[in-house]
C-alpha atoms as a PDB file:
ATOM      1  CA  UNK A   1      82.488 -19.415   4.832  1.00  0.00           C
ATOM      2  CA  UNK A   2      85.571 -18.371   3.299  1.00  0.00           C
ATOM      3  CA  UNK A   3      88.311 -21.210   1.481  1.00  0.00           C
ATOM      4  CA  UNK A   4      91.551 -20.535   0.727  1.00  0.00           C
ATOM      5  CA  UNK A   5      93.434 -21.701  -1.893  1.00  0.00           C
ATOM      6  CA  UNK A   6      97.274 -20.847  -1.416  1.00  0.00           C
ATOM      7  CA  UNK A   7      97.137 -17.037  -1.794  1.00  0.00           C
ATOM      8  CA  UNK A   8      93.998 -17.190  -3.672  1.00  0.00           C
ATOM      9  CA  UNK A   9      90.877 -16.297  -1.213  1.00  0.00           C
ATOM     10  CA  UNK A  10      87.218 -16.977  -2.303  1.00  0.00           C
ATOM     11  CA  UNK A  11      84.460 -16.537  -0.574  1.00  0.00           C
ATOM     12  CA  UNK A  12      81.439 -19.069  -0.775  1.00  0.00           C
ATOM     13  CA  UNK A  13      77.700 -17.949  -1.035  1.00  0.00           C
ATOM     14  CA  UNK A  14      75.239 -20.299   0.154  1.00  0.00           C
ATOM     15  CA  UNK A  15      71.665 -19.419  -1.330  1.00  0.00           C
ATOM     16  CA  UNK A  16      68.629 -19.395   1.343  1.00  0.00           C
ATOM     17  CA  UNK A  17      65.400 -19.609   0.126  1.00  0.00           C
ATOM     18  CA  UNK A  18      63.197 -18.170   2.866  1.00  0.00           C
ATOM     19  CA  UNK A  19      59.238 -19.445   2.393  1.00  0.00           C
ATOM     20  CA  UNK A  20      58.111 -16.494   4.949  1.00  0.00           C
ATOM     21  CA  UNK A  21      60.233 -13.792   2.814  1.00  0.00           C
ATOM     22  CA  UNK A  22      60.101 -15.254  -0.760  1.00  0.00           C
ATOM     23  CA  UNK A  23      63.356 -14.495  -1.035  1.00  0.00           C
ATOM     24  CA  UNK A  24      66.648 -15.789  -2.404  1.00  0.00           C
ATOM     25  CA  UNK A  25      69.580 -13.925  -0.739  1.00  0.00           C
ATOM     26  CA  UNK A  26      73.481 -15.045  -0.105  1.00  0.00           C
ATOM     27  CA  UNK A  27      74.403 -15.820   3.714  1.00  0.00           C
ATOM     28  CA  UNK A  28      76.921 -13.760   5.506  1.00  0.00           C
ATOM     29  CA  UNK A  29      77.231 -10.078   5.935  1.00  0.00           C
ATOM     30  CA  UNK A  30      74.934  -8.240   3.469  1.00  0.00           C
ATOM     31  CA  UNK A  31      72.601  -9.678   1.256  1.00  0.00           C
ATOM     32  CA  UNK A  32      75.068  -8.790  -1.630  1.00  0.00           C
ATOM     33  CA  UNK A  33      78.750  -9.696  -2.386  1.00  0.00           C
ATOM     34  CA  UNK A  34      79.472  -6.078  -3.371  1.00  0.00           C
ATOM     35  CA  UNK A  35      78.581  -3.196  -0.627  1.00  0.00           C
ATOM     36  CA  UNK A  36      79.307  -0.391  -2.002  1.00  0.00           C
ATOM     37  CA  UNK A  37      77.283   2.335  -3.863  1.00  0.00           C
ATOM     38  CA  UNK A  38      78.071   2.410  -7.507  1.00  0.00           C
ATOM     39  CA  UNK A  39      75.836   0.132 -10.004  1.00  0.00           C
ATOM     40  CA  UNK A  40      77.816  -3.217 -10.853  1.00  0.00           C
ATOM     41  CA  UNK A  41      77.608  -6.015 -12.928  1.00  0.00           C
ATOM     42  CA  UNK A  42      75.608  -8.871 -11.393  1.00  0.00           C
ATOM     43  CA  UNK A  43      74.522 -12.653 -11.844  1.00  0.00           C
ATOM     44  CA  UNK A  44      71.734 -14.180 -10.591  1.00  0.00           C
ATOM     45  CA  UNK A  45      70.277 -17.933 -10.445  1.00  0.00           C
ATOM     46  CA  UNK A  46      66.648 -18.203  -9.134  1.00  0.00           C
ATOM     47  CA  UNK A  47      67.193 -21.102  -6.314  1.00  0.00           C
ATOM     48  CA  UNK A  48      63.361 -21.897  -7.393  1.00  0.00           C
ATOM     49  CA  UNK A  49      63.285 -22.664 -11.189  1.00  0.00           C
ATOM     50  CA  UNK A  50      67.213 -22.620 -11.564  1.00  0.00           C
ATOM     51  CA  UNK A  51      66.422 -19.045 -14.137  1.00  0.00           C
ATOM     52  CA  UNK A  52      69.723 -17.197 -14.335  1.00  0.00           C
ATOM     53  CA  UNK A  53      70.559 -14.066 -15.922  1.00  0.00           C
ATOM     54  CA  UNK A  54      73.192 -11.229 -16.060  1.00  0.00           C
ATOM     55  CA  UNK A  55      72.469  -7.683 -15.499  1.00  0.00           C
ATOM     56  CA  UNK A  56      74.374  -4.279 -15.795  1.00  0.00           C
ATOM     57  CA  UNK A  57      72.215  -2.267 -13.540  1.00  0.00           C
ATOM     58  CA  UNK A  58      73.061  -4.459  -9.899  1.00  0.00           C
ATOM     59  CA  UNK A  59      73.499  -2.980  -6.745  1.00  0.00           C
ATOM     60  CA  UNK A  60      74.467  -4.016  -3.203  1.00  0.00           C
ATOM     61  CA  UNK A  61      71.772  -5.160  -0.939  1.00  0.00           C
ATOM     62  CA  UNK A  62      69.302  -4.970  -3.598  1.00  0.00           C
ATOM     63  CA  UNK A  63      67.729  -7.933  -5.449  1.00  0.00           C
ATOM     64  CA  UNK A  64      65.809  -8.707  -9.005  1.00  0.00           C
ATOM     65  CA  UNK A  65      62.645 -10.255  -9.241  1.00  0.00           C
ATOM     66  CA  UNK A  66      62.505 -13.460 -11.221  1.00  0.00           C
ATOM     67  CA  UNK A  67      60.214 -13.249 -14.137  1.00  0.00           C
ATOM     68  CA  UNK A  68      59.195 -16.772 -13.278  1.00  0.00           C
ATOM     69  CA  UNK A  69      58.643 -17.144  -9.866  1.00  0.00           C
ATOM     70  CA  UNK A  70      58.247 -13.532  -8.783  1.00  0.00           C
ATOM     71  CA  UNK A  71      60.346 -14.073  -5.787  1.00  0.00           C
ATOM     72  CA  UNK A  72      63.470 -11.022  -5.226  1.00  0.00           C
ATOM     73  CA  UNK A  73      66.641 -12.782  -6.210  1.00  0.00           C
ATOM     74  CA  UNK A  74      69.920 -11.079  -4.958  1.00  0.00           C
ATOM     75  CA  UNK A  75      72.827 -11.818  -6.786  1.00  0.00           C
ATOM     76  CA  UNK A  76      75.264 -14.411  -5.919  1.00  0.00           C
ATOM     77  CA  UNK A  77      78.056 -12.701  -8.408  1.00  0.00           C
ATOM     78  CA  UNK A  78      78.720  -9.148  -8.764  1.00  0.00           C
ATOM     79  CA  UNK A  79      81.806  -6.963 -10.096  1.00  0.00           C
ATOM     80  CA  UNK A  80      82.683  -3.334 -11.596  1.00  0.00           C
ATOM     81  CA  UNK A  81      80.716  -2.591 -14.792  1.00  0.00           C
ATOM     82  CA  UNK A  82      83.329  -3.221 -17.416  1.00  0.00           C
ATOM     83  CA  UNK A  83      84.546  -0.826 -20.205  1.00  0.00           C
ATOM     84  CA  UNK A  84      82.772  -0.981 -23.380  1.00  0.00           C
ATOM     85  CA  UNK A  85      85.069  -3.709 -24.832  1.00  0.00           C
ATOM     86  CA  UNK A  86      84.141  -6.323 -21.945  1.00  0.00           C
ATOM     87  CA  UNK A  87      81.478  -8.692 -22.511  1.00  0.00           C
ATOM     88  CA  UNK A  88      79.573  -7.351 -19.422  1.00  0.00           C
ATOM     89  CA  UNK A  89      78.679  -4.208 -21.679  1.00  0.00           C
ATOM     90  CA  UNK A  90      74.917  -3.908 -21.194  1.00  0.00           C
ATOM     91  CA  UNK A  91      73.025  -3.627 -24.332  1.00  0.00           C
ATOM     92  CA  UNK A  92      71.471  -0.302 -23.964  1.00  0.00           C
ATOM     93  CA  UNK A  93      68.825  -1.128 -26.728  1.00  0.00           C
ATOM     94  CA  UNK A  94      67.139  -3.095 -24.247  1.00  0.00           C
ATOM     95  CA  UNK A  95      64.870  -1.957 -21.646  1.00  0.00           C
ATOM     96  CA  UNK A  96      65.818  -2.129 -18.149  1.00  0.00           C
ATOM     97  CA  UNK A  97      62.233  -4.222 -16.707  1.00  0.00           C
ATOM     98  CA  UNK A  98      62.291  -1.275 -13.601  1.00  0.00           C
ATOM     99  CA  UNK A  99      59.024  -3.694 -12.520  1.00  0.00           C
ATOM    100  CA  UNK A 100      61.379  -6.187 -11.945  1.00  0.00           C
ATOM    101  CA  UNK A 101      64.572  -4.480 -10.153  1.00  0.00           C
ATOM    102  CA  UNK A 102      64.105  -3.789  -6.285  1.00  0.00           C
ATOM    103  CA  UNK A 103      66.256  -0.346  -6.671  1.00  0.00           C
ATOM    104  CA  UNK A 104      63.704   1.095  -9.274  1.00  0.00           C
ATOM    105  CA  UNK A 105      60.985   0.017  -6.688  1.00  0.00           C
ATOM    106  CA  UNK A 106      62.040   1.700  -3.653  1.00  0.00           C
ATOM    107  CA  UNK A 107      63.948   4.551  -5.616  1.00  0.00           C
ATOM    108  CA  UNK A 108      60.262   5.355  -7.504  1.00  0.00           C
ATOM    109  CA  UNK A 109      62.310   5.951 -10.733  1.00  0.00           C
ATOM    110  CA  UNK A 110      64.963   4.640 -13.470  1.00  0.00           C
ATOM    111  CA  UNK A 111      67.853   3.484 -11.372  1.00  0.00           C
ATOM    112  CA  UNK A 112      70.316   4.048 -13.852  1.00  0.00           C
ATOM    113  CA  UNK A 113      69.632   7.900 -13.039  1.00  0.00           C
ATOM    114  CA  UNK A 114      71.543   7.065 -10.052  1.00  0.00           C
ATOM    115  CA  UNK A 115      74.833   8.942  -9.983  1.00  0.00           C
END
């Protein structure tokens, strides 16, 4: 569903929670606000136990897997990674949980190693 607001145009995500998939993914086309194929900036909220998080290593169609619930989360927000004086800078100190991220899994590796 999209709402306008004068010339302002947002588009609304409604969350799904599918028991047969254990899966939370936005309705429309894609399961991902972005589609395109560079990594982005994305936010999640688990529609189970409300969990949200932020991560710099999001991509489109592909979902996280919430530490708590271990159901594949896609994000519901997602934009161009940021240059390194935006707060969306990913701390690169911390390890990327590849367990958790649904690009690692079908990728078999590090998806930052993307190009």
């Amino acid at each position: 569903m999209q709402v306008f607001h004068g010339e302002r145009r947002e588009q609304e995500i409604d969350i799904v929670l599918s028991d047969r998939q254990q899966e939370a993914r936005p309705k429309g086309e894609g399961l991902t606000p972005y589609q395109g194929k560079k990594r982005c900036f994305g936010e999640y909220k688990c529609p189970k136990c409300k969990r949200k998080w932020m991560s710099g290593n999001s991509w489109a169609n592909m979902g996280q897997e919430c530490i708590k619930c271990h159901i594949n989360v896609y994000p519901h927000k997602q934009r161009p990674l940021e240059k390194p004086d935006g707060l969306d800078v990913s701390d690169q100190s911390k390890e990327h949980p590849q367990h958790l991220c649904e690009k690692c899994k079908v990728l078999g590796y590090y998806c930052r190693r993307v190009q």
